[in-house]
N, C-alpha and C. Protein backbone atom coordinates (compact mmCIF):
# COMPACT_ATOMS: atom_id res chain seq x y z
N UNK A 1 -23.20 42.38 5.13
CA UNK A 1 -22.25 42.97 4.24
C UNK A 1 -20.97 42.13 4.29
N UNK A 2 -20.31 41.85 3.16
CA UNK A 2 -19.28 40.91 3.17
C UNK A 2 -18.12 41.79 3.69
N UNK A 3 -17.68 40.59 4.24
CA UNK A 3 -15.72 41.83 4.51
C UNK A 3 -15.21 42.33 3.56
N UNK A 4 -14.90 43.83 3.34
CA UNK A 4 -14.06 44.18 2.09
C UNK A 4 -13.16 43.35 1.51
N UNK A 5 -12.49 42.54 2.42
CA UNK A 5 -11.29 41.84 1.59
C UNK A 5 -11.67 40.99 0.30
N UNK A 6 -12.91 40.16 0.48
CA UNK A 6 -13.45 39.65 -0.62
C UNK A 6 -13.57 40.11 -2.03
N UNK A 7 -14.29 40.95 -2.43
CA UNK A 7 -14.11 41.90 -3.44
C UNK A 7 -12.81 42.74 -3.85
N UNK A 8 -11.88 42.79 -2.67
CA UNK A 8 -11.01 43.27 -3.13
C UNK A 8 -9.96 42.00 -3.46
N UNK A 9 -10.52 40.95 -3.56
CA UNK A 9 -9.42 39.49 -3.29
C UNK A 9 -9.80 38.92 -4.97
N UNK A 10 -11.01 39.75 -5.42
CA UNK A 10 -11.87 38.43 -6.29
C UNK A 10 -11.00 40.11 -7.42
N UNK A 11 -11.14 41.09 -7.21
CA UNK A 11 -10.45 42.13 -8.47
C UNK A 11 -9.28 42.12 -8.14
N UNK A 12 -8.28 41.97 -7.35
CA UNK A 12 -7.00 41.33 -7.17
C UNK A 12 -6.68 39.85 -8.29
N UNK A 13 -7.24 39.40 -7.93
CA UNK A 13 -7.31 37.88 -8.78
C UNK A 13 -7.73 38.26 -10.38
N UNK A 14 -8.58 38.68 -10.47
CA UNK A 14 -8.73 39.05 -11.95
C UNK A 14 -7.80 39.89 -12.93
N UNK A 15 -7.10 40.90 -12.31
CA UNK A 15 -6.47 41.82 -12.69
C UNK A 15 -5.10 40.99 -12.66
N UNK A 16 -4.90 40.11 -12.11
CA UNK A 16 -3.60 39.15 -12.10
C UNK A 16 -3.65 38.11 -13.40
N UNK A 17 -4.84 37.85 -13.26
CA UNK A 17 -5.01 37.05 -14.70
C UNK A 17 -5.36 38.07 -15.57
N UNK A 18 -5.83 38.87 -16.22
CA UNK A 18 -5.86 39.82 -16.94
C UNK A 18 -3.91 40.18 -17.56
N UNK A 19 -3.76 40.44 -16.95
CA UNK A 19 -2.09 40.58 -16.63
C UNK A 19 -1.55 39.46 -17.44
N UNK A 20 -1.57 38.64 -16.85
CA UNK A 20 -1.05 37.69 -17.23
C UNK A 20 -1.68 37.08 -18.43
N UNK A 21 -2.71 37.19 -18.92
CA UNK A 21 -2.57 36.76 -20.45
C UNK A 21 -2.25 37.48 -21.30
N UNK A 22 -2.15 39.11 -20.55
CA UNK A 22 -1.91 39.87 -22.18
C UNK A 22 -0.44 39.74 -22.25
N UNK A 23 0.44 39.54 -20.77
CA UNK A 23 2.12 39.54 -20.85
C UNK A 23 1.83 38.62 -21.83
N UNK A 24 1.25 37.45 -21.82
CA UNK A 24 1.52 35.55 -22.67
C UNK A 24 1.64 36.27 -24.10
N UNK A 25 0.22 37.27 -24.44
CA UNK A 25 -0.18 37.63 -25.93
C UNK A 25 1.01 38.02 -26.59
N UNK A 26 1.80 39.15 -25.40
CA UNK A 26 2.97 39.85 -25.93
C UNK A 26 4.25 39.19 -26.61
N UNK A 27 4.35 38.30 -25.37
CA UNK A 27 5.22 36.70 -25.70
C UNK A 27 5.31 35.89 -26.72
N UNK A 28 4.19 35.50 -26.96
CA UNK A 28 4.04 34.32 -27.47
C UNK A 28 4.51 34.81 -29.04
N UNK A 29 5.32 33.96 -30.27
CA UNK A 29 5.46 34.00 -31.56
C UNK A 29 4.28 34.47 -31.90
N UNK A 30 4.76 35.33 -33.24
CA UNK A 30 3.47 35.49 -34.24
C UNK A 30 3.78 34.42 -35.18
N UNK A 31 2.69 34.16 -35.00
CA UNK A 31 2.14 32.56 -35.91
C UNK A 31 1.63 33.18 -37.02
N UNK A 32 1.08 34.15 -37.43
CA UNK A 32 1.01 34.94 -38.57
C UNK A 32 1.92 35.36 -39.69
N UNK A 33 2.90 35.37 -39.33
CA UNK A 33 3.93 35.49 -39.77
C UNK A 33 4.85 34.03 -40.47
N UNK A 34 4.66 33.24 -39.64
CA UNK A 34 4.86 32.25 -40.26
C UNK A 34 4.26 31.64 -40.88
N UNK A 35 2.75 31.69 -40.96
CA UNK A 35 1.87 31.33 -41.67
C UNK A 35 1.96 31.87 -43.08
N UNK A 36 2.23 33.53 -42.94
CA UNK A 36 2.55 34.17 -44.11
C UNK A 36 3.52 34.11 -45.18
N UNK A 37 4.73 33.24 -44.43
CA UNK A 37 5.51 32.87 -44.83
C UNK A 37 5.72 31.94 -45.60
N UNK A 38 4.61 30.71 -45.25
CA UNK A 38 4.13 29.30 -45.66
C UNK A 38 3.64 29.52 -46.83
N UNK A 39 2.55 30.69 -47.01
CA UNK A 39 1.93 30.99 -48.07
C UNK A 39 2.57 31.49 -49.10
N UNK A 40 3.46 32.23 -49.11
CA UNK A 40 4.43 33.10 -50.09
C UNK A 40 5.23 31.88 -50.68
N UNK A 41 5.83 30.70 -49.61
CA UNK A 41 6.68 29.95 -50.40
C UNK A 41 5.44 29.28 -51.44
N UNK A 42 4.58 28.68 -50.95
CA UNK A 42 3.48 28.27 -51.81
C UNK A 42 3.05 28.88 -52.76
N UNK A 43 3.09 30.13 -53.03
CA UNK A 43 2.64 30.85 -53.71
C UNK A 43 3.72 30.62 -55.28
N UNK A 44 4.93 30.61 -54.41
CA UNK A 44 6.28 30.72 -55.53
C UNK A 44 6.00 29.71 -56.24
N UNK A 45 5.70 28.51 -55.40
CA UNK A 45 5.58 26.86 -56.24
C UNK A 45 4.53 26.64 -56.64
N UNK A 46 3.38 27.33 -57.18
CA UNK A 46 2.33 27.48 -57.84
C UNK A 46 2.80 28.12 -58.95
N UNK A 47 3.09 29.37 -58.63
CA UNK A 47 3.52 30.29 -60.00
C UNK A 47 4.84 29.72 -60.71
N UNK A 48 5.43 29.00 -60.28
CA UNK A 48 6.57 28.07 -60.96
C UNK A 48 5.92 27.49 -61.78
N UNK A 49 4.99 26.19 -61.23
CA UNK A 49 4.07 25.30 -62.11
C UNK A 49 3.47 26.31 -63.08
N UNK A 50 2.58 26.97 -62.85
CA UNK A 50 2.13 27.34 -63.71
C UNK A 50 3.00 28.02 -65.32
N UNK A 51 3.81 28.90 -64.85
CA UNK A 51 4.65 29.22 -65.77
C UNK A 51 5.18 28.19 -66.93
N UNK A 52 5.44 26.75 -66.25
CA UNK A 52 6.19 25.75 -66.62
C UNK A 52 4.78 25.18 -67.56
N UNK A 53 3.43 25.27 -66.70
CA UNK A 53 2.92 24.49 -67.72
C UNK A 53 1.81 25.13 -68.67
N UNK A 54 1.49 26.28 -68.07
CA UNK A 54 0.12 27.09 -68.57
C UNK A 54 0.08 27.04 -70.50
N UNK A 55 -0.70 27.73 -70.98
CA UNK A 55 -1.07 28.37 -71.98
C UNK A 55 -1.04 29.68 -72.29
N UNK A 56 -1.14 30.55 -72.75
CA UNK A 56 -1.02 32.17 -72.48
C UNK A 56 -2.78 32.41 -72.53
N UNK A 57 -3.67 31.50 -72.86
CA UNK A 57 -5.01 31.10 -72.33
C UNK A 57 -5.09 31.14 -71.07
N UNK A 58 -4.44 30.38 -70.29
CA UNK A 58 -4.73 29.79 -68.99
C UNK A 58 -4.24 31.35 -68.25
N UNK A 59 -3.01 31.60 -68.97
CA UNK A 59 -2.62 32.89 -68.12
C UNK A 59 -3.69 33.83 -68.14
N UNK A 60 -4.57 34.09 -69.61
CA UNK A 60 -4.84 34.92 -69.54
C UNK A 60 -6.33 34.98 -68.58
N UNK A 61 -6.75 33.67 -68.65
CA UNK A 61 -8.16 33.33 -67.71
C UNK A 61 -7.48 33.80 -65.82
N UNK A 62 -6.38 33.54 -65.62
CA UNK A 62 -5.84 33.31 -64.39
C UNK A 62 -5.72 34.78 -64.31
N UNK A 63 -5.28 36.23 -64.76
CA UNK A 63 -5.26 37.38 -64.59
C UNK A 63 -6.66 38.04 -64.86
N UNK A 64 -7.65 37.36 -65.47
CA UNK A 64 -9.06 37.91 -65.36
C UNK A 64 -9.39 37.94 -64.08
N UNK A 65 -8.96 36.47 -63.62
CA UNK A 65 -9.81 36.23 -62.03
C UNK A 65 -9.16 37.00 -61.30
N UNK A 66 -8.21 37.53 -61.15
CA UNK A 66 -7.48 38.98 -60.02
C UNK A 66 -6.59 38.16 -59.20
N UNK A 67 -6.44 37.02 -59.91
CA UNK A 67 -5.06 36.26 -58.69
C UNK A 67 -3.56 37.16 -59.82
N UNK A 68 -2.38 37.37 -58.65
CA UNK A 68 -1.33 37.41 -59.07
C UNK A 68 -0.84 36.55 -60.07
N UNK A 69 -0.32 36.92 -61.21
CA UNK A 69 0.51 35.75 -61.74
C UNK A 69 2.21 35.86 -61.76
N UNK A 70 2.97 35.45 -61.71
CA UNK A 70 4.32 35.35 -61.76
C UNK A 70 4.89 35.79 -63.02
N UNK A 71 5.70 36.22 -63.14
CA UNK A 71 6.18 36.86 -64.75
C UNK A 71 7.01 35.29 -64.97
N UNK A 72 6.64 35.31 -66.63
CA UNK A 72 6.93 34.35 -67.18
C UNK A 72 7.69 34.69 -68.21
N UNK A 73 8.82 33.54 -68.54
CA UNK A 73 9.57 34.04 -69.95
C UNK A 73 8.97 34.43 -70.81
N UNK A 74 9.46 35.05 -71.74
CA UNK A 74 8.58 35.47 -73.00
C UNK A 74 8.88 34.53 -73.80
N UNK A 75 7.71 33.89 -74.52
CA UNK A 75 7.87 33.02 -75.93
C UNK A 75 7.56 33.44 -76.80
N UNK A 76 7.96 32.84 -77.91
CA UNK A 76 7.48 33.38 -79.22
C UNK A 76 6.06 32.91 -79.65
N UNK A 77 5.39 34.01 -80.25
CA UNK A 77 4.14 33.64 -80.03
C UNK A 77 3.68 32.67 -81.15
N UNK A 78 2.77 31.85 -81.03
CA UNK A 78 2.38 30.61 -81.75
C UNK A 78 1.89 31.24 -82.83
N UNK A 79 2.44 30.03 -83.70
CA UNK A 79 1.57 30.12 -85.17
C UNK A 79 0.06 30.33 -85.04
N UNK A 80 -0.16 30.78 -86.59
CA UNK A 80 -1.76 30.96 -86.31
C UNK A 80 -2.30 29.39 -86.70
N UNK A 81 -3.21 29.10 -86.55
CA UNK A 81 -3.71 27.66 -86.98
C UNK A 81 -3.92 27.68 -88.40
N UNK A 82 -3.67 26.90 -89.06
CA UNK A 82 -3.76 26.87 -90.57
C UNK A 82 -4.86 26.08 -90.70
N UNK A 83 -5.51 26.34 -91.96
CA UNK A 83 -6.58 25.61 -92.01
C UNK A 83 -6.52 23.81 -92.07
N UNK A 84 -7.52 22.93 -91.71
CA UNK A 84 -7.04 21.15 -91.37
C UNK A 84 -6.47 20.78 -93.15
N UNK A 85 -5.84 20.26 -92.75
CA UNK A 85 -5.75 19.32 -94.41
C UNK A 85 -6.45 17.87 -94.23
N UNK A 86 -6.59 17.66 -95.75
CA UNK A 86 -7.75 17.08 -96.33
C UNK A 86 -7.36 15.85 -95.28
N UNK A 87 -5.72 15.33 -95.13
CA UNK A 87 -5.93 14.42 -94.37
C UNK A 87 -6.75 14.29 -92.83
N UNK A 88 -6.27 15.58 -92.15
CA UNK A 88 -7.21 15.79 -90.74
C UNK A 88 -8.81 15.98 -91.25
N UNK A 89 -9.47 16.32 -91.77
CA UNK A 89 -10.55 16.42 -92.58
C UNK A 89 -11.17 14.79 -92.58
N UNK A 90 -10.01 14.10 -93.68
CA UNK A 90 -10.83 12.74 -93.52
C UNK A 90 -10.79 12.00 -92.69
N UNK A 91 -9.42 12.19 -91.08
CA UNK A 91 -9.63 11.29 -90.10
C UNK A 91 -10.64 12.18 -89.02
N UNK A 92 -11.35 13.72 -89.12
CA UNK A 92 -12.05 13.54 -88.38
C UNK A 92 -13.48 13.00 -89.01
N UNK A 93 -13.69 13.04 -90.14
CA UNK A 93 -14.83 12.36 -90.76
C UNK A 93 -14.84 10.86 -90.43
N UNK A 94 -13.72 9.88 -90.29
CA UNK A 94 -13.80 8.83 -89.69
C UNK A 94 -14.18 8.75 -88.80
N UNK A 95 -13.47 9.33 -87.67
CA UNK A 95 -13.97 9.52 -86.39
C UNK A 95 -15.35 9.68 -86.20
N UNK A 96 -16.30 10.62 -86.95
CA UNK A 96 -17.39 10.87 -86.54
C UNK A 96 -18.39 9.49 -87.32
N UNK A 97 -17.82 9.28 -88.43
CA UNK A 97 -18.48 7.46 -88.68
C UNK A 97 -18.45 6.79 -87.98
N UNK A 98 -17.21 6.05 -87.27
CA UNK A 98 -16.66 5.41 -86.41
C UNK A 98 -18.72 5.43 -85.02
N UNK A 99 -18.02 6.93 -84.37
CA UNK A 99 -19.41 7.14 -83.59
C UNK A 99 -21.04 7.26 -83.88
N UNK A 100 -21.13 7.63 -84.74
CA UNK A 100 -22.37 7.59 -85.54
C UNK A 100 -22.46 6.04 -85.53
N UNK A 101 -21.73 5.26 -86.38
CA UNK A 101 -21.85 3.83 -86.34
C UNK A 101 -21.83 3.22 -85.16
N UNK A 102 -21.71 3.18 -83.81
CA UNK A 102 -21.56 2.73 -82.98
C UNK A 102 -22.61 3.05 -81.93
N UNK A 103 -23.40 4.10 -82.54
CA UNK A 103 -24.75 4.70 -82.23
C UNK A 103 -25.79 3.78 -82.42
N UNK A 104 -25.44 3.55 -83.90
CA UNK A 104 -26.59 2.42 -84.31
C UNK A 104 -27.12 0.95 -83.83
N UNK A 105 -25.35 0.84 -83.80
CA UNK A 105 -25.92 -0.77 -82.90
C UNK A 105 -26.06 -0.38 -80.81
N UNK A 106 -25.29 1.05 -80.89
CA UNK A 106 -25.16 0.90 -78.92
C UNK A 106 -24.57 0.37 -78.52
N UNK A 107 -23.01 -0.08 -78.76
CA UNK A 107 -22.11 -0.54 -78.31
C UNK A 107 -20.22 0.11 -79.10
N UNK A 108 -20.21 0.15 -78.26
CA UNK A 108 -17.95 0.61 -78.39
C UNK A 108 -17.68 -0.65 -78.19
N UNK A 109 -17.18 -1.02 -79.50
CA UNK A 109 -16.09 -2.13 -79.22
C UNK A 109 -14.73 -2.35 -79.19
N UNK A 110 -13.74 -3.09 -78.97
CA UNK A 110 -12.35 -2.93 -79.14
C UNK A 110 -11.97 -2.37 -80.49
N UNK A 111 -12.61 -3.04 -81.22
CA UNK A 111 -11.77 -2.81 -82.73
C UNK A 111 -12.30 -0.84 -83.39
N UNK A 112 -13.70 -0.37 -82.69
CA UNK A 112 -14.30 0.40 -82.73
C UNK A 112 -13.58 1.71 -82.15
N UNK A 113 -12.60 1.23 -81.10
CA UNK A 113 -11.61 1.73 -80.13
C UNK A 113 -10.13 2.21 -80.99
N UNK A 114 -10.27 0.81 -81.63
CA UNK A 114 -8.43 0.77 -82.22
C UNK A 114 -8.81 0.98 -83.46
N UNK A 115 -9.70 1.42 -84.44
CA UNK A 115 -10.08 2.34 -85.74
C UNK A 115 -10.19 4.18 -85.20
N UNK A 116 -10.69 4.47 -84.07
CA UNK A 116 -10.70 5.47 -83.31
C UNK A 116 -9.21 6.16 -83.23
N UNK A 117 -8.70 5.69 -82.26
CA UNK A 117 -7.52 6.09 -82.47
C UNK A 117 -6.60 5.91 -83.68
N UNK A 118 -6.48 5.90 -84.47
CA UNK A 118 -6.28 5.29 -85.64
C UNK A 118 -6.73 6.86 -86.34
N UNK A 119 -7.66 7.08 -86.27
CA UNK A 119 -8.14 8.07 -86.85
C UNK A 119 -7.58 9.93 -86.23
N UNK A 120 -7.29 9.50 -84.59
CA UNK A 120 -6.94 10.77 -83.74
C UNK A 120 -5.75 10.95 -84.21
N UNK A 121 -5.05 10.40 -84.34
CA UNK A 121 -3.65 10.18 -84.81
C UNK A 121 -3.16 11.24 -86.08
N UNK A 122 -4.18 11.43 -86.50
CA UNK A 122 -4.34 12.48 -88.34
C UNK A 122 -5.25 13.84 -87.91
N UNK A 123 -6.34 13.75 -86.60
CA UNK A 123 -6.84 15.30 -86.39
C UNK A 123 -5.46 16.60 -86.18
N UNK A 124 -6.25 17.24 -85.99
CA UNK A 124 -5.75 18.44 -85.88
C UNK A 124 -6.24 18.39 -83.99
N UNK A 125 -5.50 19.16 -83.43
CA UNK A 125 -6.12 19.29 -81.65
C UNK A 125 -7.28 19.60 -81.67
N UNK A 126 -7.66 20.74 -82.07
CA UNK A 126 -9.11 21.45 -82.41
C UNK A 126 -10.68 20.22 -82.51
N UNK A 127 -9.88 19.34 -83.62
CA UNK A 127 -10.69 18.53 -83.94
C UNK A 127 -10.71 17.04 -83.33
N UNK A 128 -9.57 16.49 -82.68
CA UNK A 128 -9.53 15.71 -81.33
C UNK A 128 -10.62 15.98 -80.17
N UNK A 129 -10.19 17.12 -79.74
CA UNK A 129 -10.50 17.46 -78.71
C UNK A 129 -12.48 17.43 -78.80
N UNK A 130 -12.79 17.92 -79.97
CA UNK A 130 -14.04 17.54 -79.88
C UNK A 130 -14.70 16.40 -80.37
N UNK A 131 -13.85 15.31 -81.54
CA UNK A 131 -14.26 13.90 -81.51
C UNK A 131 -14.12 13.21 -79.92
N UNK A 132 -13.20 13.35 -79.00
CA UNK A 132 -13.09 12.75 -78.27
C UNK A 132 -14.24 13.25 -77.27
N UNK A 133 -14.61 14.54 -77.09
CA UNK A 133 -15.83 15.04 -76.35
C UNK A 133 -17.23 14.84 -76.59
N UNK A 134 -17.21 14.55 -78.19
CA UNK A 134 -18.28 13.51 -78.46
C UNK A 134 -18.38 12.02 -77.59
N UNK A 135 -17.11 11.54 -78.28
CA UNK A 135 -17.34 10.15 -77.95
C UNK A 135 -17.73 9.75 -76.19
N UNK A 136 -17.01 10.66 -75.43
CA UNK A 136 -17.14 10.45 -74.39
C UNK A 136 -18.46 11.37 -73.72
N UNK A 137 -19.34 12.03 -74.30
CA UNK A 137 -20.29 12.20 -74.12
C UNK A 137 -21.79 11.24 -74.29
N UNK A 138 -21.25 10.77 -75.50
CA UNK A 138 -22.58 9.55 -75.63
C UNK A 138 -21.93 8.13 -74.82
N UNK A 139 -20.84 7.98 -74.36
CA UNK A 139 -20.62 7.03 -73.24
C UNK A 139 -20.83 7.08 -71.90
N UNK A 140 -21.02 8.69 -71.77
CA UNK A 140 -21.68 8.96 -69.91
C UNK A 140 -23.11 9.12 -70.29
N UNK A 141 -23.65 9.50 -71.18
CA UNK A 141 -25.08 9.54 -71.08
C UNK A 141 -25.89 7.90 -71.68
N UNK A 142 -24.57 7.18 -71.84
CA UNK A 142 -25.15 5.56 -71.64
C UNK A 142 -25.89 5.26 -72.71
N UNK A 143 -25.40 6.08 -73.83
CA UNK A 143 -26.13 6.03 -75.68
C UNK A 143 -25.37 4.53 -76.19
N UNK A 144 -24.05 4.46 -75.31
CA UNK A 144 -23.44 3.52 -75.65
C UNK A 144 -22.97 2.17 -74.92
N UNK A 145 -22.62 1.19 -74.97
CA UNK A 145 -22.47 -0.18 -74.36
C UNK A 145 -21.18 -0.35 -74.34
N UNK A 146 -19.86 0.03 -73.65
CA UNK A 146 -19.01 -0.06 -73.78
C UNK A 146 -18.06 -1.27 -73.86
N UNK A 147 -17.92 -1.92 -74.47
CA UNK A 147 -17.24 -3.62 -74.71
C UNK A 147 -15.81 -3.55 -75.01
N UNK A 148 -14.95 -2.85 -74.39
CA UNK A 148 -13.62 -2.81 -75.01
C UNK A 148 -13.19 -3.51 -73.50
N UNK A 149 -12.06 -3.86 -73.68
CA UNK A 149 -11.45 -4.73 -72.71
C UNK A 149 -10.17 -3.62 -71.69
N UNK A 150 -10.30 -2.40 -72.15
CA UNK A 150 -9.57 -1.36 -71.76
C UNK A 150 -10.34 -0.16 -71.69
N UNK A 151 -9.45 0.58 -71.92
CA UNK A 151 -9.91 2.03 -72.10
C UNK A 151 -10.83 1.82 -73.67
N UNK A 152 -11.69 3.07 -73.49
CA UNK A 152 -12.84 2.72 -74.81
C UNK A 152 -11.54 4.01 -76.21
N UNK A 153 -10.79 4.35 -76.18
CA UNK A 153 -9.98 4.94 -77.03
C UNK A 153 -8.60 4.93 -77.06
């Protein structure tokens, strides 16, 4: 049988360290707090940006998903889109020649590039946004040979 003192030496010792980490726990900063703190300022400089740059789209996708959004000035709300005129009409009909033609042979060339833009210049956004999603669709799926000495638009 061991000498009592042992067991009473080895729960002596434990109960000292026991002790002593929860005093440390009590001690020590909450790092939570500052963490929380980190986040809130972050939070501000997100919802700044955003305010500064969103859409009332973007806002409105960003309050579907259940994140907070920041109150934003009120603007006046945008025109409605009017229908394209004949000129946006005939530069996106260029545009889509332009690619169609460039289909045929399988290659973007510079000048193919600088008639392109040429033509974006007269869309409407609506209609940019999807000549250019064309064009750059049949250039990742490699329909096309890209030969411009820059950017292909």
């Amino acid at each position: 049988m061991p000498p009592p003192s042992k067991p009473l030496l080895a729960l002596l010792l434990l109960g000292t360290s026991a002790t002593a980490f929860l005093a440390g726990r009590q001690t020590a900063p909450d790092t939570n707090a500052r963490i929380l703190q980190e986040l809130a300022s972050q939070r501000a400089v997100l919802d700044t940006l955003l305010s500064r740059t969103s859409t009332p789209d973007t806002r409105c996708a960003i309050a579907a998903s259940g994140a907070p959004v920041a109150a934003t000035p009120s603007t006046p709300p945008a025109a409605a889109p009017s229908e394209p005129s004949a000129e946006n009409l005939a530069a996106a009909q260029e545009g889509q020649r332009l690619i169609d033609a460039a289909l045929r042979v399988k290659r973007w060339t510079s000048q193919d590039a600088q008639a392109f833009r040429v033509a974006l210049v007269d869309m409407t956004p609506d209609q940019r946004t999807e000549a250019l999603r064309q064009l750059l669709t049949t250039i990742n799926s490699q329909a096309l040979q890209v030969q411009t000495g820059g950017m292909p638009f």
